[in-house]
N, C-alpha and C. Protein backbone atom coordinates (compact mmCIF):
# COMPACT_ATOMS: atom_id res chain seq x y z
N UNK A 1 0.85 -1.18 0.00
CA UNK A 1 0.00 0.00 0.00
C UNK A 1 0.89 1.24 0.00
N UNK A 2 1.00 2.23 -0.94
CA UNK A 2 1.53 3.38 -0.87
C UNK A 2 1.14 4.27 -0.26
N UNK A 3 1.98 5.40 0.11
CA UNK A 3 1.76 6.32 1.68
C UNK A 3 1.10 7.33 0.92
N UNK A 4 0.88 7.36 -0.45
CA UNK A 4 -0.17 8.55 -0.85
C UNK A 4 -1.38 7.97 -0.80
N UNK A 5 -1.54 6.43 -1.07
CA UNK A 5 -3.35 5.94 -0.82
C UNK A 5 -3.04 6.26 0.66
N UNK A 6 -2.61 5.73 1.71
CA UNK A 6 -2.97 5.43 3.00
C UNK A 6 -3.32 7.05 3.70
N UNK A 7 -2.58 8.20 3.46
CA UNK A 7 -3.07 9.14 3.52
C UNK A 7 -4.22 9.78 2.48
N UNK A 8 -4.64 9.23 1.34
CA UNK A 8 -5.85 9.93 1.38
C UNK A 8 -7.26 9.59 2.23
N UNK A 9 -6.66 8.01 2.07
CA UNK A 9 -7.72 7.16 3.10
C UNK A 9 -7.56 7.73 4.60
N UNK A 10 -6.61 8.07 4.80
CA UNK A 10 -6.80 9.21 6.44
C UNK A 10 -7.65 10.03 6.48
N UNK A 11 -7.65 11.20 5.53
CA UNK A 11 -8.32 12.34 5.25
C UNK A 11 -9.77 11.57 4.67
N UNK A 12 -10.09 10.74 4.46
CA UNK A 12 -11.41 10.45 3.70
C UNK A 12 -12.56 10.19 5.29
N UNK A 13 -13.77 10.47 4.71
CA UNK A 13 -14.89 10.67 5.39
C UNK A 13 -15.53 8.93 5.92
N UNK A 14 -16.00 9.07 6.75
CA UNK A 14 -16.01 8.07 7.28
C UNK A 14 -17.16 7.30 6.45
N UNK A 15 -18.17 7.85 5.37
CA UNK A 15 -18.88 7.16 4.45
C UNK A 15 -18.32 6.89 3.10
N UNK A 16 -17.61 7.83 2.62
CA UNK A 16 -16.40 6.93 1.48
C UNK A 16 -15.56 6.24 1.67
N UNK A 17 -14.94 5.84 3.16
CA UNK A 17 -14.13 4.92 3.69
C UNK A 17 -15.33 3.17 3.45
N UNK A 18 -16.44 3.68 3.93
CA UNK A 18 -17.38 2.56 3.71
C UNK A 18 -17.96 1.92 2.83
N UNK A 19 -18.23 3.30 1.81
CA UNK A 19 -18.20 2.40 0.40
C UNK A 19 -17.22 1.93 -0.31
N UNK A 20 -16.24 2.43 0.01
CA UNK A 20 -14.77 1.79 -0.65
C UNK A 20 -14.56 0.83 -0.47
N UNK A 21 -14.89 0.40 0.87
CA UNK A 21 -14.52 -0.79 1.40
C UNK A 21 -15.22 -1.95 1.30
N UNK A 22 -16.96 -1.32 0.57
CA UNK A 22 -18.03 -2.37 0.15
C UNK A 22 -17.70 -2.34 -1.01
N UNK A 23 -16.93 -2.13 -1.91
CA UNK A 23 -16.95 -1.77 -3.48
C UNK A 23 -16.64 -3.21 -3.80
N UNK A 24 -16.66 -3.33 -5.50
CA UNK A 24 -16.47 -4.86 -5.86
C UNK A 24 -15.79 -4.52 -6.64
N UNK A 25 -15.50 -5.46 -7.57
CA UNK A 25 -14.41 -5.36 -9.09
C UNK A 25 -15.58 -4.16 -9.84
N UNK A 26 -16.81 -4.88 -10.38
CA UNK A 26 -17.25 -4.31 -11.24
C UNK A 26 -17.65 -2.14 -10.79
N UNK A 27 -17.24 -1.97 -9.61
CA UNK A 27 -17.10 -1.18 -9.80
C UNK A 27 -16.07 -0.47 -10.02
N UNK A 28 -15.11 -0.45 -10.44
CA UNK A 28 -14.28 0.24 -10.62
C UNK A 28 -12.99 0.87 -9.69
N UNK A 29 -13.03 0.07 -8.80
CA UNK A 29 -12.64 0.70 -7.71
C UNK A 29 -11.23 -0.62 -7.57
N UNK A 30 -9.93 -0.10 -7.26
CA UNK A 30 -8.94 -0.73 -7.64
C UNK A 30 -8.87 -1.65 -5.97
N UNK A 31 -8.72 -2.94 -6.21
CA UNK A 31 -8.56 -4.05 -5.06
C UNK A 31 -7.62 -3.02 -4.12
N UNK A 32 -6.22 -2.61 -4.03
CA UNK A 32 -5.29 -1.94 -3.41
C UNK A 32 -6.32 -0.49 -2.43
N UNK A 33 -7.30 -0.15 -2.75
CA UNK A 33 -7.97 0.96 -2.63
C UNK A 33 -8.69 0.30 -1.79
N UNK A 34 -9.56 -0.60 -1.73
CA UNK A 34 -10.16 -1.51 -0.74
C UNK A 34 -9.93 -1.62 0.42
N UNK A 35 -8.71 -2.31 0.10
CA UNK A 35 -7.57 -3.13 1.08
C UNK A 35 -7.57 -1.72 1.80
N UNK A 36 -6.71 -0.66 1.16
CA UNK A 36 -6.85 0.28 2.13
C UNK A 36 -7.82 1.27 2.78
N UNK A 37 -9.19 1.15 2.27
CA UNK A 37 -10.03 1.86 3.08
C UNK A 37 -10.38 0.53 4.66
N UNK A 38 -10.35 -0.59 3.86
CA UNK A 38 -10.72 -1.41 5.30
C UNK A 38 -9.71 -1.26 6.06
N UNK A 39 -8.53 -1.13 5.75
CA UNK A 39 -7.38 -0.81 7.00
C UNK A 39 -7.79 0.48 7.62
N UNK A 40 -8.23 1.40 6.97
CA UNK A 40 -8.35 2.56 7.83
C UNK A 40 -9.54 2.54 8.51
N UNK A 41 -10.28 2.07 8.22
CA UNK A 41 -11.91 1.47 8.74
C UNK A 41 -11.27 1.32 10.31
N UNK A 42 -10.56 -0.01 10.19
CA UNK A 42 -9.69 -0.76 11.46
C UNK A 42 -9.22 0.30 12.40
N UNK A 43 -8.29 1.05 11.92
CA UNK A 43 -7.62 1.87 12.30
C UNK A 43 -8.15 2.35 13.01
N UNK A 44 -9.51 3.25 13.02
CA UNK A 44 -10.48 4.38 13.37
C UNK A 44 -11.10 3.87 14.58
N UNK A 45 -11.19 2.85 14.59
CA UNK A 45 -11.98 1.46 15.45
C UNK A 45 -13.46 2.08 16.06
N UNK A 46 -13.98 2.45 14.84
CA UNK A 46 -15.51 3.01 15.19
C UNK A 46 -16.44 1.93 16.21
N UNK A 47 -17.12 2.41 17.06
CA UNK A 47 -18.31 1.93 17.80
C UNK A 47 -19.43 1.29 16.30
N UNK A 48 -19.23 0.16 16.64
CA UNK A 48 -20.38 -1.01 15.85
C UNK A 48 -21.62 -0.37 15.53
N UNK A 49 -22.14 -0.25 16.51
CA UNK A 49 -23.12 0.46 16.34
C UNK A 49 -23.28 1.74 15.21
N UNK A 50 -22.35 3.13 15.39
CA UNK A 50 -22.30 4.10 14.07
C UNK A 50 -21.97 3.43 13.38
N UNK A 51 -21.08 2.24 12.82
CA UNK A 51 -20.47 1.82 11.24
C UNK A 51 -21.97 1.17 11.04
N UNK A 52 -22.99 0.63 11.60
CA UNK A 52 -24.11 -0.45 11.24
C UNK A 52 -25.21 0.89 10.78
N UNK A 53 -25.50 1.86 11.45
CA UNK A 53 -26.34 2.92 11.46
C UNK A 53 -25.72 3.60 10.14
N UNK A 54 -24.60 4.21 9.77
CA UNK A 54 -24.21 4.48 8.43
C UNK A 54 -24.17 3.55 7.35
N UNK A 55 -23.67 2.03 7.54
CA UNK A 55 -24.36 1.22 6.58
C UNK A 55 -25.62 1.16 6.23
N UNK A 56 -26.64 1.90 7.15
CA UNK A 56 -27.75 1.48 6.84
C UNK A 56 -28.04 3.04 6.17
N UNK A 57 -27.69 3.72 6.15
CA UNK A 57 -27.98 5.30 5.43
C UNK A 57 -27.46 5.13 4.19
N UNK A 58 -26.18 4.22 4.26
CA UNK A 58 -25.21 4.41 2.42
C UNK A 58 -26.22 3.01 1.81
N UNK A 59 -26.53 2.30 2.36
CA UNK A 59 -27.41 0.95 1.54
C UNK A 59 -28.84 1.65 1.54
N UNK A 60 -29.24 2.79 2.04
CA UNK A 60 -30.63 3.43 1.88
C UNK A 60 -30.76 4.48 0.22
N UNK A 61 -29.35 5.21 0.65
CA UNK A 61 -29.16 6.01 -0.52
C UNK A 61 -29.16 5.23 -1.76
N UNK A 62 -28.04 3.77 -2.02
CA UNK A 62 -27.92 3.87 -3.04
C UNK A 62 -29.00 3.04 -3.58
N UNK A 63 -30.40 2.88 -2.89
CA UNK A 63 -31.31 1.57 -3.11
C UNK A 63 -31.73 3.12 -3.98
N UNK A 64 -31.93 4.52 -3.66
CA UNK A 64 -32.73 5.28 -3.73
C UNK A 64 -31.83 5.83 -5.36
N UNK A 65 -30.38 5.49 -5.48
CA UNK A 65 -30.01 6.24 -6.21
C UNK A 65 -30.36 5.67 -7.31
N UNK A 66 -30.25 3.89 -6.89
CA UNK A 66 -30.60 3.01 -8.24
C UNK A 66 -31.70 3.20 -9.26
N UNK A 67 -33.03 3.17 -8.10
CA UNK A 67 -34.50 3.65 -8.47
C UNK A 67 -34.44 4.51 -9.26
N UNK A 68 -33.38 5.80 -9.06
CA UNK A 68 -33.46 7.16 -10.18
C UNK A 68 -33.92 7.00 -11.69
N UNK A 69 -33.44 5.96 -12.07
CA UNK A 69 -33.31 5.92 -13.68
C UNK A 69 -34.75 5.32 -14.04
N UNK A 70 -35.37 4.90 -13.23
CA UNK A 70 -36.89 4.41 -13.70
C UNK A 70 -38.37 5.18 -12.53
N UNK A 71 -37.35 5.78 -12.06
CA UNK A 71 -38.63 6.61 -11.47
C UNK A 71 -39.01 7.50 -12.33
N UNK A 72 -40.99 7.65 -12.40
CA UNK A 72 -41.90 9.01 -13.34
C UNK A 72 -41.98 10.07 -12.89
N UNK A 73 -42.44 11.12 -13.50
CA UNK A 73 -42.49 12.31 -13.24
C UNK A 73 -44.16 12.04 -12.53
N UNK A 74 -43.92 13.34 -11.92
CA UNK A 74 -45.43 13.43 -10.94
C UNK A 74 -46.72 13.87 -12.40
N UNK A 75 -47.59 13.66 -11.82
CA UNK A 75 -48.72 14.07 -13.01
C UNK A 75 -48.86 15.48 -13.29
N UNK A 76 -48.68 16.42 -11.98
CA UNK A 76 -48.59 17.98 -12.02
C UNK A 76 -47.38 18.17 -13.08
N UNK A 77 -46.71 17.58 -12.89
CA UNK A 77 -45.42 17.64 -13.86
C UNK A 77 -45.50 17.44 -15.50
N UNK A 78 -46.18 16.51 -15.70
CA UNK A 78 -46.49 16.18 -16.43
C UNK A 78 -47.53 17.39 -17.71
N UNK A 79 -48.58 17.73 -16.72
CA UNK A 79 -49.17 18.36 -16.91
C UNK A 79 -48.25 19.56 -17.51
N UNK A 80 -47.77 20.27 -16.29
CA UNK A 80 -46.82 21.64 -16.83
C UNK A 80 -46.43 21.36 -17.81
N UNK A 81 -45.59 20.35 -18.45
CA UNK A 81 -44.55 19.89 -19.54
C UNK A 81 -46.07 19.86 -21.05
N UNK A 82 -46.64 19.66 -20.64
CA UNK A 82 -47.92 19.78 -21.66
C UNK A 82 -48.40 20.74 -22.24
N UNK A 83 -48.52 21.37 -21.12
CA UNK A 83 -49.52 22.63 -21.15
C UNK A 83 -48.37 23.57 -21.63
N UNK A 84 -46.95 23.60 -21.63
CA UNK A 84 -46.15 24.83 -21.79
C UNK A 84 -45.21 24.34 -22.41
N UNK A 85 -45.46 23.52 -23.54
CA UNK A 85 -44.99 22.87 -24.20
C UNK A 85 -43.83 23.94 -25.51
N UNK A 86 -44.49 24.92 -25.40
CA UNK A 86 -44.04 26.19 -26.57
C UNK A 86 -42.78 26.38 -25.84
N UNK A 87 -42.18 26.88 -25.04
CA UNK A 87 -41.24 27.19 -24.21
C UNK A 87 -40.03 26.57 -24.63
N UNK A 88 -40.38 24.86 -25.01
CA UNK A 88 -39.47 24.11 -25.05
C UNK A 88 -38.91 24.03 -23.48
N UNK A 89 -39.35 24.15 -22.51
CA UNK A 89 -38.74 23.88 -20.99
C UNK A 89 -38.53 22.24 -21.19
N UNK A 90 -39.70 21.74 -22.09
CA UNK A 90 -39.97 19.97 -21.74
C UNK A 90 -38.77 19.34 -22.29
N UNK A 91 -37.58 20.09 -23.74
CA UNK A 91 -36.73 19.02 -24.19
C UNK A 91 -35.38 19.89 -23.40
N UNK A 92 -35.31 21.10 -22.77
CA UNK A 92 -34.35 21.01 -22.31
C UNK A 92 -34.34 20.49 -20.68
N UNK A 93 -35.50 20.17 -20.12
CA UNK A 93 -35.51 19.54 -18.96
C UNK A 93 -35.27 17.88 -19.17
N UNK A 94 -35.50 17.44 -20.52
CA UNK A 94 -35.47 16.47 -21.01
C UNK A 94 -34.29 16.12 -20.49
N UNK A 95 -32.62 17.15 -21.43
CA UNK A 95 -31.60 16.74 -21.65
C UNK A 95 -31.33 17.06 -19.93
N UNK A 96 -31.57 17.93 -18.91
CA UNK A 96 -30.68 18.08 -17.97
C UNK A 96 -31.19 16.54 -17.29
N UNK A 97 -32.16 16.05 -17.16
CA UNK A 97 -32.51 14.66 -16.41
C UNK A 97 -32.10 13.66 -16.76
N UNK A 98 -31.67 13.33 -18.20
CA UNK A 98 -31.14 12.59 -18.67
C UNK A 98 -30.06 12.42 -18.34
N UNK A 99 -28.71 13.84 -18.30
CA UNK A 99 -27.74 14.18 -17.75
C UNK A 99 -27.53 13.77 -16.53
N UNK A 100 -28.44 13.97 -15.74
CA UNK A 100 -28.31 13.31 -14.00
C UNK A 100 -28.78 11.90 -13.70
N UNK A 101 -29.12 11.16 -15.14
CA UNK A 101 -29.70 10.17 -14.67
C UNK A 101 -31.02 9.66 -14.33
N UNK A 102 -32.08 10.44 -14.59
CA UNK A 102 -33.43 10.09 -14.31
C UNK A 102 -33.94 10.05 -15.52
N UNK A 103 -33.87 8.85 -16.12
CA UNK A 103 -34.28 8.29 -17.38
C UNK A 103 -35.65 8.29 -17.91
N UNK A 104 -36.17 7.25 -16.48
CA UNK A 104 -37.71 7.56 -16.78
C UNK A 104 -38.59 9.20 -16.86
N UNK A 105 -37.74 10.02 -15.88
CA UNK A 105 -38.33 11.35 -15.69
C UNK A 105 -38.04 12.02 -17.17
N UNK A 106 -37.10 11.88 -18.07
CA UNK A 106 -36.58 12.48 -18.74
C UNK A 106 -37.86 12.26 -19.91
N UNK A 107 -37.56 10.89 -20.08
CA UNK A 107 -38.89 10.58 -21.29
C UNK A 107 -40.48 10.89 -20.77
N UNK A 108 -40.46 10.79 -19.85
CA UNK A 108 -41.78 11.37 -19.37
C UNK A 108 -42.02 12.66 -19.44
N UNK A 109 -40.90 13.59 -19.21
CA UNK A 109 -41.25 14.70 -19.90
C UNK A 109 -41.05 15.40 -21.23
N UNK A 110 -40.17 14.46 -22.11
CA UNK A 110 -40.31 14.40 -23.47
C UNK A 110 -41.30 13.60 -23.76
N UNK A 111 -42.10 13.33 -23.72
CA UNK A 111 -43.55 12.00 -23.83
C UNK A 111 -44.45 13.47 -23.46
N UNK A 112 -44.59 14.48 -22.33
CA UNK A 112 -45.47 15.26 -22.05
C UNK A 112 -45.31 16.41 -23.08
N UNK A 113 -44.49 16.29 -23.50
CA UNK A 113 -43.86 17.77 -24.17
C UNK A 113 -44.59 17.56 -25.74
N UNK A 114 -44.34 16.23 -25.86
CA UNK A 114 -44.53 15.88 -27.37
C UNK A 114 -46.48 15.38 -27.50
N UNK A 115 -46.91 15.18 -26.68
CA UNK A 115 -48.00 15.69 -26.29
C UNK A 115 -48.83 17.04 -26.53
N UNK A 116 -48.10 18.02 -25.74
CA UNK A 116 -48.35 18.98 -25.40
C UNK A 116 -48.71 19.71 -27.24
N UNK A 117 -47.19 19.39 -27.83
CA UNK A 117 -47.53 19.87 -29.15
C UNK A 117 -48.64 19.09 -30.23
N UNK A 118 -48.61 17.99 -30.05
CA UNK A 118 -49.72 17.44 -30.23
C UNK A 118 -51.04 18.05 -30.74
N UNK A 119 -51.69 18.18 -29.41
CA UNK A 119 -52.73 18.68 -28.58
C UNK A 119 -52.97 19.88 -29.29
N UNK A 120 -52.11 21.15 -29.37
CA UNK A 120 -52.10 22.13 -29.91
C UNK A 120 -51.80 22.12 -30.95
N UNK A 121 -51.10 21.25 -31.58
CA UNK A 121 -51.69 21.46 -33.43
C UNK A 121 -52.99 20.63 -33.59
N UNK A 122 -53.68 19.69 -33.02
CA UNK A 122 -54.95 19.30 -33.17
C UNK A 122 -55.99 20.71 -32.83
N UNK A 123 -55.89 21.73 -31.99
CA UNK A 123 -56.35 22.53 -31.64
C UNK A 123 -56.49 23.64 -32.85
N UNK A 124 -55.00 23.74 -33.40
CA UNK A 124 -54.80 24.74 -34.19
C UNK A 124 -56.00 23.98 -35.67
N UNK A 125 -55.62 22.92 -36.26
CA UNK A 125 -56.16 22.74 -37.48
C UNK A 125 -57.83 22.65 -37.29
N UNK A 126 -58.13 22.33 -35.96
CA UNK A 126 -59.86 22.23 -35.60
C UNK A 126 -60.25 23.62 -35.80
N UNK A 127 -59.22 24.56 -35.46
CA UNK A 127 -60.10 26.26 -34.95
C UNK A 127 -59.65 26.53 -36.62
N UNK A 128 -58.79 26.15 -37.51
CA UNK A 128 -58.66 26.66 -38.87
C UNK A 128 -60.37 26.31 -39.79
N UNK A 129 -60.22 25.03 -39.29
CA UNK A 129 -61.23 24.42 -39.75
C UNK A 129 -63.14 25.27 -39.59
N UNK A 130 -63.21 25.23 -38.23
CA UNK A 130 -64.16 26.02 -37.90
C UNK A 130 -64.32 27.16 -38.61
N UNK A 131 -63.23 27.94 -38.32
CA UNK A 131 -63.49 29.59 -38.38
C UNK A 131 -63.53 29.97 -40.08
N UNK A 132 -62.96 29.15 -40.53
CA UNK A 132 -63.13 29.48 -42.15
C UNK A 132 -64.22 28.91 -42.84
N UNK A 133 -64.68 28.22 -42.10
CA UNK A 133 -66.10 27.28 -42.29
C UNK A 133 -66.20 26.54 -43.65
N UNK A 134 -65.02 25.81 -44.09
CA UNK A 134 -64.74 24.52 -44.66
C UNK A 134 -65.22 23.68 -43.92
């Protein structure tokens, strides 16, 4: 273990020491980096109790972070993205959600947006229709 990992693992927070130390291959996270967050884990010799109570906050988050990519937008949401569809708010809210990861939210409000225009060219060719009385 080199004395530049073992000191960053000094300076590291006592919840990136924990996921480091839960990490696997497939994440990306180098075996040597492991090894040394669980040594410093050791080191620290936290009360059982806080390391079990923060395991249970970092296994809460990332159940919540996973969910991100298939959680919907609320219906009010939906709605807005419809109704104000001209703005274009719906495809650049599109790209920033996409950007962070909320996949489902993203198409849901490109799904509301594309809607929205929809709706209002059905609107537009009905009132052409009417008012010229074709």
């Amino acid at each position: 273990m080199t004395d530049d990992l073992a000191e960053r693992m000094r300076r590291a927070r006592v919840e990136d020491l924990l996921l480091m130390a839960r990490a696997r291959p497939e994440d990306g996270v180098l075996p040597e980096a492991v090894v040394a967050a669980q040594t410093e884990l050791a080191r620290r010799d936290l009360p059982e109790e806080e390391v079990e109570e923060l395991t249970r906050d970092l296994e809460a988050w990332q159940a919540e972070d996973a969910s991100a990519s298939t959680r919907h937008l609320s219906t009010p949401a939906r709605i807005f993205f419809g109704v104000f569809f001209f703005t274009l708010i719906g495809v650049g809210a599109f790209r920033v959600l996409r950007m962070r990861g909320y996949n489902q939210m993203a198409t849901d409000a490109l799904v509301s947006t594309a809607i929205g225009w929809g709706v209002s060219i059905a609107l537009f060719v009905i009132g052409d229709f009417f008012f010229r009385g074709s």
